[in-house]
Protein backbone atom coordinates (compact mmCIF):
# COMPACT_ATOMS: atom_id res chain seq x y z
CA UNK A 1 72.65 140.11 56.67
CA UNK A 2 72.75 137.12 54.21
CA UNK A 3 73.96 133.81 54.98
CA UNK A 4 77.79 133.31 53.99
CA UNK A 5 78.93 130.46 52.64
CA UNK A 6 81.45 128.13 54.85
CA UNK A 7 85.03 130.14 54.88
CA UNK A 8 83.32 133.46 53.51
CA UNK A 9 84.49 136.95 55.64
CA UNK A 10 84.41 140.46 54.95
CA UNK A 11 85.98 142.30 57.25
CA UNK A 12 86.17 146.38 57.52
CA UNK A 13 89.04 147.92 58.96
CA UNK A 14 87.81 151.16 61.41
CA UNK A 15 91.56 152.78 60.53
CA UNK A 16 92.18 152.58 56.81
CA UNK A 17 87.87 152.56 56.89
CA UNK A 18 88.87 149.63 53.97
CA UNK A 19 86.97 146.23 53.95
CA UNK A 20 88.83 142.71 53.45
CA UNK A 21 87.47 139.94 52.25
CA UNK A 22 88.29 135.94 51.98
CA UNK A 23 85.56 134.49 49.05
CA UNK A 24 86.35 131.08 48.00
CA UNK A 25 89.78 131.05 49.13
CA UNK A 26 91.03 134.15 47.28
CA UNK A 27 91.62 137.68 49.40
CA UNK A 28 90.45 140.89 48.22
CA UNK A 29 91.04 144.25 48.97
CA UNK A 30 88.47 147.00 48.83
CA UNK A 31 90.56 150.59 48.92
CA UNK A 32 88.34 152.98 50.91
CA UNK A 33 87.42 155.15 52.28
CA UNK A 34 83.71 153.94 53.54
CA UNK A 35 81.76 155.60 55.88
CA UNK A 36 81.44 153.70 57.77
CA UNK A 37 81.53 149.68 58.78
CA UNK A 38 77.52 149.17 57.48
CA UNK A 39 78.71 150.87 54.43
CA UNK A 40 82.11 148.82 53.55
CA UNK A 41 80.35 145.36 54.56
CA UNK A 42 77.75 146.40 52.14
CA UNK A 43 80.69 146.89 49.45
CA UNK A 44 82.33 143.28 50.37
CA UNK A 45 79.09 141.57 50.48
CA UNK A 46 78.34 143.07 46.22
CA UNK A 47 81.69 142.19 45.81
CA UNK A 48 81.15 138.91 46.74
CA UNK A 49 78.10 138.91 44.61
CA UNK A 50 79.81 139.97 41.58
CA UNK A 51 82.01 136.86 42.39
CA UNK A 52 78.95 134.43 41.89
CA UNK A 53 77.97 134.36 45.75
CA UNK A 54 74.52 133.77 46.21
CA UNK A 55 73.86 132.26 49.25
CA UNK A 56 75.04 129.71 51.89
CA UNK A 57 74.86 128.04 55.15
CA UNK A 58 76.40 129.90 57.78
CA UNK A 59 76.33 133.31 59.23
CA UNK A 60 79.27 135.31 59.69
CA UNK A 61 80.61 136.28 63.09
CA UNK A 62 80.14 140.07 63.98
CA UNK A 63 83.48 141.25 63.29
């Protein structure tokens, strides 16, 4: 996993199997289904990317 930066999260939800995600004080939605959680952070994290994320300080909590 990369480093986040401070007040980054991405967030999959096991029911809807959809990730959420706070970037830069915005909240997006990604509608799923993923396979699984490894496969929806992986969508929030090139979401993020596609935001201009590139790399911070901190490390997220396991969520």
């Amino acid at each position: 996993m990369d480093d986040y930066e401070d007040g980054m999260s991405v967030s999959f939800d096991v029911v809807s199997k959809s990730v959420f995600i706070e970037f830069r004080n915005k909240l997006h939605y990604l509608i799923g289904p993923y396979s699984g959680r490894r496969d929806g952070i992986a969508a929030g994290e090139q979401k993020c990317r596609d935001l201009g994320w590139r790399s911070g300080r901190r490390r997220l909590r396991e969520t």
